[in-house]
Protein backbone atom coordinates (compact mmCIF):
# COMPACT_ATOMS: atom_id res chain seq x y z
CA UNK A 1 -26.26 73.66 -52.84
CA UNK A 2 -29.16 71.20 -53.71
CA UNK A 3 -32.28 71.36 -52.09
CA UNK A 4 -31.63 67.32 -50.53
CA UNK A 5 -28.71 68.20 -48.63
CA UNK A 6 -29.20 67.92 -44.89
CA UNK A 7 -26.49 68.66 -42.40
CA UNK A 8 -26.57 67.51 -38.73
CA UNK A 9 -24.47 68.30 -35.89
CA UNK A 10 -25.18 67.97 -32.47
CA UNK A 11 -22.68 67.75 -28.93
CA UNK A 12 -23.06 64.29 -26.93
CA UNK A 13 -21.90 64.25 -23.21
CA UNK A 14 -20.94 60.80 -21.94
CA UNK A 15 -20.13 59.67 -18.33
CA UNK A 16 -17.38 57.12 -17.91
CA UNK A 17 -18.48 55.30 -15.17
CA UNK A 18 -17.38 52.75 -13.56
CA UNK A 19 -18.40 48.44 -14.43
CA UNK A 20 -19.91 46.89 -11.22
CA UNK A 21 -21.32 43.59 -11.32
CA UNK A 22 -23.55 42.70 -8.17
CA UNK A 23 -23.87 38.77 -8.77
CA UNK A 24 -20.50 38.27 -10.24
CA UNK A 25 -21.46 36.87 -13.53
CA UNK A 26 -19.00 38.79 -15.70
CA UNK A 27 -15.41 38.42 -16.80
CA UNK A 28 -12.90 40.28 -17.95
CA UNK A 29 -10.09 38.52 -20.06
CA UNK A 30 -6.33 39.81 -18.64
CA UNK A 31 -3.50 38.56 -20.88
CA UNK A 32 -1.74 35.53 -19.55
CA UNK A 33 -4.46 34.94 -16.98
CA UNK A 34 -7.36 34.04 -19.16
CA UNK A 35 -11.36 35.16 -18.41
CA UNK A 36 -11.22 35.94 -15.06
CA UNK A 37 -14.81 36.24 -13.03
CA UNK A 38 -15.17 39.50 -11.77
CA UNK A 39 -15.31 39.59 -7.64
CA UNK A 40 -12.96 36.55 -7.73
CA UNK A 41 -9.84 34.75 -8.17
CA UNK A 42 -12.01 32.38 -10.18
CA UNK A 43 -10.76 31.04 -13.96
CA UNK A 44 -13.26 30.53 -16.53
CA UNK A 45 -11.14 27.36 -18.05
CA UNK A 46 -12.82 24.59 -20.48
CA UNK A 47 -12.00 21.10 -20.16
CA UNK A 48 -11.60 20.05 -23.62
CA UNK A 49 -12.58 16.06 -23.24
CA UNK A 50 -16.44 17.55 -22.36
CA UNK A 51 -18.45 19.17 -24.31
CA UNK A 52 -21.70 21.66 -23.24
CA UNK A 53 -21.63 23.11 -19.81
CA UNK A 54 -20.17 20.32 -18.20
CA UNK A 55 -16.74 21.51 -20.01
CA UNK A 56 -16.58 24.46 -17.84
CA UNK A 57 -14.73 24.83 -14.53
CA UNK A 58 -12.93 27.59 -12.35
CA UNK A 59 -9.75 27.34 -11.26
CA UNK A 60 -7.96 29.28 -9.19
CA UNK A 61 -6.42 32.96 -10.64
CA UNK A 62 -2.79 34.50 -8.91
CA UNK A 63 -5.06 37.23 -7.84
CA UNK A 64 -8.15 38.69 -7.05
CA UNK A 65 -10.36 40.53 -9.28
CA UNK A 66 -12.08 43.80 -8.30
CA UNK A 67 -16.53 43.66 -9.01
CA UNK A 68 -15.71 47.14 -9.43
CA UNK A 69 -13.27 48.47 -11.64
């Protein structure tokens, strides 16, 4: 063994907990739906003939998305 060798181990605990989003700003993307905002049946969708912010709109999802999941 050389004297540089350094070996470290350690154990790391981690807590799945659950996402919760208080002022629904986040999305979560479900296949065949698109980015959905969380707390919502809102659609992130982007209007193509716009460009910046003013491309963005909602529409309306087939269901309603948990803010807690």
């Amino acid at each position: 063994m050389k004297d540089n060798f350094t070996l470290n181990y350690g154990v790391r605990y981690e807590y799945p907990s659950a996402i919760h989003q208080v002022r629904n700003q986040a999305t979560n993307f479900i296949p065949g739906v698109g980015p959905v905002l969380l707390g919502s049946n809102k659609v992130l969708a982007i209007d193509t003939t716009k460009s910046g912010p003013a491309s963005l709109f909602f529409t309306q999802a087939p269901s309603t998305l948990s803010d807690s999941v």
